[in-house]
Each structure stands twice: as structure tokens, then as C-alpha cells.
C-alpha atoms as a PDB file:
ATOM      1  CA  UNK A   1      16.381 -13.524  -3.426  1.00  0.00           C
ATOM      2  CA  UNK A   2      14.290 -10.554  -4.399  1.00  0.00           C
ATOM      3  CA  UNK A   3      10.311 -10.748  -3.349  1.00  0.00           C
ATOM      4  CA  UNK A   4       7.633  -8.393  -4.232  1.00  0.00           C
ATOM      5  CA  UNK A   5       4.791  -6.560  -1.957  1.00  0.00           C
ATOM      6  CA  UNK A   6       2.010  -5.175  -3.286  1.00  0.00           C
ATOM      7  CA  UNK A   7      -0.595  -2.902  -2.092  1.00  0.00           C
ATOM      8  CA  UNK A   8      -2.705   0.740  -2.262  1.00  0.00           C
ATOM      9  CA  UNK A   9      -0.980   2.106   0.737  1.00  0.00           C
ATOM     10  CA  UNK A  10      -3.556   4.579   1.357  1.00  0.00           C
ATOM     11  CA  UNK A  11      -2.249   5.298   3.600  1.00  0.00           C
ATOM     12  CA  UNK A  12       1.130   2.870   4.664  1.00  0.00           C
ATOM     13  CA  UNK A  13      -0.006   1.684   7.884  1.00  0.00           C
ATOM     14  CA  UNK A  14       1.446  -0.185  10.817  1.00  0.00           C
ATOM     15  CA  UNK A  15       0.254  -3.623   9.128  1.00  0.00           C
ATOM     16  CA  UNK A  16       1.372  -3.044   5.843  1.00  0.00           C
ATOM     17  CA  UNK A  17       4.936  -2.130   8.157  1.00  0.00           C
ATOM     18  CA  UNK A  18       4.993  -5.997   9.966  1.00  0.00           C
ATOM     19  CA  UNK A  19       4.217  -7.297   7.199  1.00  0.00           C
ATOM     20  CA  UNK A  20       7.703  -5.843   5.503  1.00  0.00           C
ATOM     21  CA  UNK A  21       9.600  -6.353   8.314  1.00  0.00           C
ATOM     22  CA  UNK A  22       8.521  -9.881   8.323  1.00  0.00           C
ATOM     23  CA  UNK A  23       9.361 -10.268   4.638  1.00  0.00           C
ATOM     24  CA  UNK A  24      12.836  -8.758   4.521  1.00  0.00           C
ATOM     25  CA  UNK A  25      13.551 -11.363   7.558  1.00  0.00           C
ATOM     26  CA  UNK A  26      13.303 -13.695   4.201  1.00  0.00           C
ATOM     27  CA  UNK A  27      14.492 -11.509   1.203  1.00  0.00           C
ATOM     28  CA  UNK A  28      18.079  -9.861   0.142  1.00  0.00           C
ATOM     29  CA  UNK A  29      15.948  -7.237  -1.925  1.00  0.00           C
ATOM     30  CA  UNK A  30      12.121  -6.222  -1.896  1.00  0.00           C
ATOM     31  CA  UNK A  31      10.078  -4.444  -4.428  1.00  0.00           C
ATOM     32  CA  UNK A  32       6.892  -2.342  -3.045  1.00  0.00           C
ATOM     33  CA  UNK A  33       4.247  -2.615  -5.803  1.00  0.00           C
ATOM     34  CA  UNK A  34       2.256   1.026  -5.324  1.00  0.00           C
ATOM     35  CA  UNK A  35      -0.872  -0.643  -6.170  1.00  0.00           C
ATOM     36  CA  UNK A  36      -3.843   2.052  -7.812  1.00  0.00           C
ATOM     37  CA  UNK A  37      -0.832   4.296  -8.867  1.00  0.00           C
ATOM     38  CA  UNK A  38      -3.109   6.416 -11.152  1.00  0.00           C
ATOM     39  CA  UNK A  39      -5.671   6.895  -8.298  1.00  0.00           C
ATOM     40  CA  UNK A  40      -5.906  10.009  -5.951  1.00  0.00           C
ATOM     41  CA  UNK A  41      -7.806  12.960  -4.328  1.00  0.00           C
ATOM     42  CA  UNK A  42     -11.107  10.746  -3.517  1.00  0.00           C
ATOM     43  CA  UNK A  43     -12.150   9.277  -0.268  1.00  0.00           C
ATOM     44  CA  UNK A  44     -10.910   5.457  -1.022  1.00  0.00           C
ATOM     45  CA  UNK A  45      -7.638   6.721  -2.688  1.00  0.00           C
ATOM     46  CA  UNK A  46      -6.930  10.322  -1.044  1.00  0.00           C
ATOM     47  CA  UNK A  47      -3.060  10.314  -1.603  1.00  0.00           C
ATOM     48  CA  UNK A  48      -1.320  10.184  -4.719  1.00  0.00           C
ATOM     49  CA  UNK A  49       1.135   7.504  -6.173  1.00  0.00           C
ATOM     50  CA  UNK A  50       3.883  10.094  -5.166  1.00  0.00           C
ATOM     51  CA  UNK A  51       2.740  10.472  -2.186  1.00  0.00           C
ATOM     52  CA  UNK A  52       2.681   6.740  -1.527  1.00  0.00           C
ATOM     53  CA  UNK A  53       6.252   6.287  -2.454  1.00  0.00           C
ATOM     54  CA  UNK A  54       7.452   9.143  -0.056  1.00  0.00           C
ATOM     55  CA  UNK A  55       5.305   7.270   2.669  1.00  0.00           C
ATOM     56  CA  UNK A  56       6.462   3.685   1.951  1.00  0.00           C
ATOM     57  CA  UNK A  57      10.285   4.641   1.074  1.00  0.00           C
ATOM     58  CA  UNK A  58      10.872   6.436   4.359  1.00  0.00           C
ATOM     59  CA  UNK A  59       8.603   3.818   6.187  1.00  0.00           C
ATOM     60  CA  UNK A  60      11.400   1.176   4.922  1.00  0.00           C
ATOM     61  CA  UNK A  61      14.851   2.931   5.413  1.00  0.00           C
ATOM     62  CA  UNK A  62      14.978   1.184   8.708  1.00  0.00           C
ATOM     63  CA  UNK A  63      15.240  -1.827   7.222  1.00  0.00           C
ATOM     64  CA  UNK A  64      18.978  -3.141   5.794  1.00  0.00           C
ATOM     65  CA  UNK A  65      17.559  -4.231   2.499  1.00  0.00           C
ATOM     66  CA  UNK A  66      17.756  -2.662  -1.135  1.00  0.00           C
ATOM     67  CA  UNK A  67      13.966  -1.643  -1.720  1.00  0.00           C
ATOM     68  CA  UNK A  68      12.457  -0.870  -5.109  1.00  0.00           C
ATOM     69  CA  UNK A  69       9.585   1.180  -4.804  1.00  0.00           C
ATOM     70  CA  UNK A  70       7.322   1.207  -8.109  1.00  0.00           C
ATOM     71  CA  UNK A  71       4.037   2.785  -8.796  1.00  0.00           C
ATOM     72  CA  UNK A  72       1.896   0.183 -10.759  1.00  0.00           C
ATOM     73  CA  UNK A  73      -1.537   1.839 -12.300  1.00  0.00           C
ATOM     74  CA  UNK A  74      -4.209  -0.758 -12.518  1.00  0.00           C
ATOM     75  CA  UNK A  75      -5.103  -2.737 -15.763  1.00  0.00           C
ATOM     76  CA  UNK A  76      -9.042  -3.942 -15.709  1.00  0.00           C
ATOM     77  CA  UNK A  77      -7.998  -7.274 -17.061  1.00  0.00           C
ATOM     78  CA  UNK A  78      -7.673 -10.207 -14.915  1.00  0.00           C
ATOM     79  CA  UNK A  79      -6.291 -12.646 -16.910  1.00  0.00           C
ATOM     80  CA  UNK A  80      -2.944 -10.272 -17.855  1.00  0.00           C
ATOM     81  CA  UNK A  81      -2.107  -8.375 -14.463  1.00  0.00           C
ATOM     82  CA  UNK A  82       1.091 -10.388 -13.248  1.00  0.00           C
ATOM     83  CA  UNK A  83       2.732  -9.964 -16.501  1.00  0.00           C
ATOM     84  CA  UNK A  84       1.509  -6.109 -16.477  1.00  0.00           C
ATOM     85  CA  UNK A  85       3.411  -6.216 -12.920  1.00  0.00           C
ATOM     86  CA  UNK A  86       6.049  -7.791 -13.756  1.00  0.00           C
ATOM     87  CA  UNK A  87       6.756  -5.456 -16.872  1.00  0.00           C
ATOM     88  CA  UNK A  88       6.883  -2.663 -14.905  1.00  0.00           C
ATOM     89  CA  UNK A  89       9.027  -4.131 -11.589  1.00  0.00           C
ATOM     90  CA  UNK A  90      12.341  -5.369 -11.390  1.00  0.00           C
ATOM     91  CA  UNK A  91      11.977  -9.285 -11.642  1.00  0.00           C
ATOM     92  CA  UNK A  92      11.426 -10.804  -8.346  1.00  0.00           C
ATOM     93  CA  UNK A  93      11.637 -14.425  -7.067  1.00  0.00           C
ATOM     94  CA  UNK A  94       8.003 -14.510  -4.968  1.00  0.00           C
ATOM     95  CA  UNK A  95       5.285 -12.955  -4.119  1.00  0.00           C
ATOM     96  CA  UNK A  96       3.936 -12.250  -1.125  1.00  0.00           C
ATOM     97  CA  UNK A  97       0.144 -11.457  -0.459  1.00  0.00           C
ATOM     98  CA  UNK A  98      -2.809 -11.988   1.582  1.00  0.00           C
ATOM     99  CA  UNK A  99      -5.186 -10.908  -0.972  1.00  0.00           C
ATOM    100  CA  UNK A 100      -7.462 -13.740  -2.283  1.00  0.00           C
ATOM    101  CA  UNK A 101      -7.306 -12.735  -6.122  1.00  0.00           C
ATOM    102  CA  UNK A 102      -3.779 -11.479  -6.027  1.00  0.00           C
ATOM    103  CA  UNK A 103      -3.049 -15.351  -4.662  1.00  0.00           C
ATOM    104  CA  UNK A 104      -4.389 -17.020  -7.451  1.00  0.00           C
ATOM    105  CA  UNK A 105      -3.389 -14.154 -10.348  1.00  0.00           C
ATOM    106  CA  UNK A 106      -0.014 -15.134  -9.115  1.00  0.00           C
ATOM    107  CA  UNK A 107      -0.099 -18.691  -8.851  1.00  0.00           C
ATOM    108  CA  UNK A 108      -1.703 -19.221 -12.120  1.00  0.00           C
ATOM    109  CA  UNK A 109       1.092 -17.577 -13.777  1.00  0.00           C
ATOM    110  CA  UNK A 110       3.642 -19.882 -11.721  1.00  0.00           C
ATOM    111  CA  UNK A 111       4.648 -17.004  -9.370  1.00  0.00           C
ATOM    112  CA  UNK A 112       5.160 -18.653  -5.665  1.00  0.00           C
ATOM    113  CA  UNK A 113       2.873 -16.890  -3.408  1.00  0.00           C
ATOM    114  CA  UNK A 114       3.697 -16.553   0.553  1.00  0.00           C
ATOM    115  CA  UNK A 115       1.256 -15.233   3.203  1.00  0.00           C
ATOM    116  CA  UNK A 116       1.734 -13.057   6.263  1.00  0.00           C
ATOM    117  CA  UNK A 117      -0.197 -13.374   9.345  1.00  0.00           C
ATOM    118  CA  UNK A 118      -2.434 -10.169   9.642  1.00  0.00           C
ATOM    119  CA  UNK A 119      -1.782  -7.703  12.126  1.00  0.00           C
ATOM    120  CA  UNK A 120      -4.146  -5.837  14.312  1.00  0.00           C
ATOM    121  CA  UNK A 121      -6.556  -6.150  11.520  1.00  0.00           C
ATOM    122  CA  UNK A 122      -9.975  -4.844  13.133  1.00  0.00           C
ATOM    123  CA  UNK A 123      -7.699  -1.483  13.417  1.00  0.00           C
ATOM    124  CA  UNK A 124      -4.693  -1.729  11.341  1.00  0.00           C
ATOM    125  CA  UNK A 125      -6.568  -1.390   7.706  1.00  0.00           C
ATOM    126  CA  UNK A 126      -7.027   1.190   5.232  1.00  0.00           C
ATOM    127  CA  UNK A 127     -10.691   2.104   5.558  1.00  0.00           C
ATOM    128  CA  UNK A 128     -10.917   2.387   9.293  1.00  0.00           C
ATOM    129  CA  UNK A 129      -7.506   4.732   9.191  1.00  0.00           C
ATOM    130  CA  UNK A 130      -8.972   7.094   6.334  1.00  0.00           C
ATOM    131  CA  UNK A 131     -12.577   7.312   8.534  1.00  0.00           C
ATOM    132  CA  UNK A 132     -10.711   8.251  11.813  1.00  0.00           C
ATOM    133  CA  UNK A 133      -8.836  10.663   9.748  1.00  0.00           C
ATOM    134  CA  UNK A 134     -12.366  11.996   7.798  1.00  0.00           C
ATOM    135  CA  UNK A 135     -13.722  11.944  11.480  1.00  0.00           C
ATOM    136  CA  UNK A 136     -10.956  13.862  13.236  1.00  0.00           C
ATOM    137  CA  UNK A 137      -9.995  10.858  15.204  1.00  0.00           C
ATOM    138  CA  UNK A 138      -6.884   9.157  16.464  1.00  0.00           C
ATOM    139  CA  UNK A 139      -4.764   7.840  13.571  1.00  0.00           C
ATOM    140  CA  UNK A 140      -0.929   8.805  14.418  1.00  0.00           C
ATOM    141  CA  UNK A 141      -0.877   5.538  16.325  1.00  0.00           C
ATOM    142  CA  UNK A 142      -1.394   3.407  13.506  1.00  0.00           C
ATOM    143  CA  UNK A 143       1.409   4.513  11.072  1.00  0.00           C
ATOM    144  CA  UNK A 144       4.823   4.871  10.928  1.00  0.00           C
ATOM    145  CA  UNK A 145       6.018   8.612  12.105  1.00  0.00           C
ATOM    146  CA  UNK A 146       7.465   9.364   8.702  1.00  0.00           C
ATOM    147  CA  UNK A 147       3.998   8.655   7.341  1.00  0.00           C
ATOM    148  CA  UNK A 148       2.491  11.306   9.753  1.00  0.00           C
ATOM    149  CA  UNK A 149       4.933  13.615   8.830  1.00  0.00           C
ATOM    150  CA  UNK A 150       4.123  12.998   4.505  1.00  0.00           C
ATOM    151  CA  UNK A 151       0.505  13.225   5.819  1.00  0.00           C
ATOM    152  CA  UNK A 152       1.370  16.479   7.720  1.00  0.00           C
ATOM    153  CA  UNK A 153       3.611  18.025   4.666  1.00  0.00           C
ATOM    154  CA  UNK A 154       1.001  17.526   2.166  1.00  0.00           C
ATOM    155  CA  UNK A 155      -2.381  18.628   4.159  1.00  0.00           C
ATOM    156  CA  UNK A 156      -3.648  15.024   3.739  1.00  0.00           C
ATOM    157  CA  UNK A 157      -6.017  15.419   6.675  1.00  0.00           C
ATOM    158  CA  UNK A 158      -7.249  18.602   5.397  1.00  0.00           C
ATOM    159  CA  UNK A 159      -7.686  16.637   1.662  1.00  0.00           C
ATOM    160  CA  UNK A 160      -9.460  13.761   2.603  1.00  0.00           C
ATOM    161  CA  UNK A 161     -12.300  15.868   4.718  1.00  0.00           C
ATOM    162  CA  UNK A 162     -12.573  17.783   1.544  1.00  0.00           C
ATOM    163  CA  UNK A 163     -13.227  15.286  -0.845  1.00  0.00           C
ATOM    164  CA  UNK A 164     -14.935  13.351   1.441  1.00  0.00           C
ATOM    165  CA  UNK A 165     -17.948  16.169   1.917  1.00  0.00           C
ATOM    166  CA  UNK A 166     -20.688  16.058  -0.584  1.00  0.00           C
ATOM    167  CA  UNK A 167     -22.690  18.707  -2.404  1.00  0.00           C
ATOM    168  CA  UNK A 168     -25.943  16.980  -2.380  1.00  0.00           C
ATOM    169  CA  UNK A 169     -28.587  17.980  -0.188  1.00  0.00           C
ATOM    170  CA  UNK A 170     -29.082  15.061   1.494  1.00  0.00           C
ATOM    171  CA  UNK A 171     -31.576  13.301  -1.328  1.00  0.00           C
END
């Protein structure tokens, strides 16, 4: 059985990481969905799709199970997404997701959709990472090591301080 796992990864965290090894207790195969592929260099989406695939791909070697890993830009209609998903994926057998809209985008196009608990959530999640890391705070913790080292390789720190400053003078 092949299921699929979608999300912006920006960056792949510890929760995004239980929530694979959870899934691959379940699945002989697993497709990552790099959600936002065509998004980078900004303070919501600092690292690009490439970047995102090194992060996620040596996140999951650990794990004994063939992984797909597929950027998958994003498509401003609602109604069309799964099949935009699944024309760009390998076909998969579920989804899994704990994303209100991805839920029912799936289910109304007859995909089975499982859920995950969530992890650590006041910490483990996206935002709160890329402010610690705007900040200067602690953020190792709360990835993968072979996340901090992408991070490290491609100045990502350094980046998302960058893009994160403003040129306005405070009006």
C-alpha cells in the first residue's frame, strides 16, 4: 500500500518526522507531497522546493520504506487540487492529513483520508520554528540533524533574517 503526505516543510520539523514514522508503521511506500513548491526566499516560505526535498529525503532514510519525494506548486482552485496532486505523484492508496481543507479536498474526490495525532504542537510548527530562527533562538532541537545541517549548508538562518527585515521606516 502506497500513502501520500503532504505539507510546506518550511522547514521539516520534528512533527512533520512522527508523523512519518507513524505512517510508514502502516504503508509499504510513501510519497512526500512538497506542498508550495514554487514558493521561496520570504519569511512564510524561506527555503526553496529543493531545499525541502534535501531536508525531507535525508530526514526519511532512516526509515525502511521506498519514499517518493515530489515538489507540488500550488493551483488557486479548490475544486481541482487532488487531481492536480495526483497528476503529478505516483498514485497512492490514502491520504493522510490533519489539515481541515486538505480532509475534505480529499474525501470529496473519494481519496480515504487518515489523521495523525499532533505532536508537541504549541512548539513543533512551522511559524514558531522560522520566528526562533528570525529571533536567533533555539531551533536545532526541533528538527531532524540532517535538517540543521541543509539549514547550515545553505545559510538558511542568515536568509530568513534577511528577508524577514523591512525597508520601511516604521510607518
Amino acid at each position: 500500500m502506497r500513502g501520500f503526505y503532504i505539507g510546506r516543510f518550511q522547514p521539516y520539523h520534528d512533527g512533520h518526522h512522527q508523523m512519518v514514522s507513524e505512517i510508514v508503521s502502516e504503508v509499504d511506500e510513501l510519497v512526500l507531497g512538497i506542498g508550495s513548491a514554487g514558493h521561496s526566499h520570504g519569511r512564510r516560505n524561506p527555503f526553496t522546493a529543493g531545499e525541502r526535498v534535501m531536508m525531507v529525503t535525508k530526514s526519511v532514510d532512516e526509515f525502511d520504506v521506498t519514499t517518493y519525494v515530489v515538489p507540488i506548486e500550488d493551483l488557486d482552485r479548490n475544486s481541482v487540487w487532488v487531481s492536480h496532486v495526483q497528476s503529478m505523484t505516483p498514485a497512492f492508496d490514502m491520504a493522510y492529513s490533519n489539515n481541515p481543507l486538505v480532509i475534505q479536498l480529499f474525501e470529496e474526490a473519494g481519496v480515504e483520508v487518515r489523521q495523525s495525532p499532533m505532536f508537541n504542537r504549541d512548539v513543533l510548527e512551522g511559524t514558531e520554528l522560522r520566528e526562533r530562527m528570525v529571533e536567533g533562538g533555539e531551533w536545532k532541537s526541533l528538527v531532524p540533524e540532517s535538517v540543521v545541517e541543509v539549514i547550515e549548508e545553505i545559510n538558511g538562518i542568515e536568509r530568513i533574517q534577511r528577508v524577514s527585515e523591512t525597508d520601511t521606516n516604521g510607518e
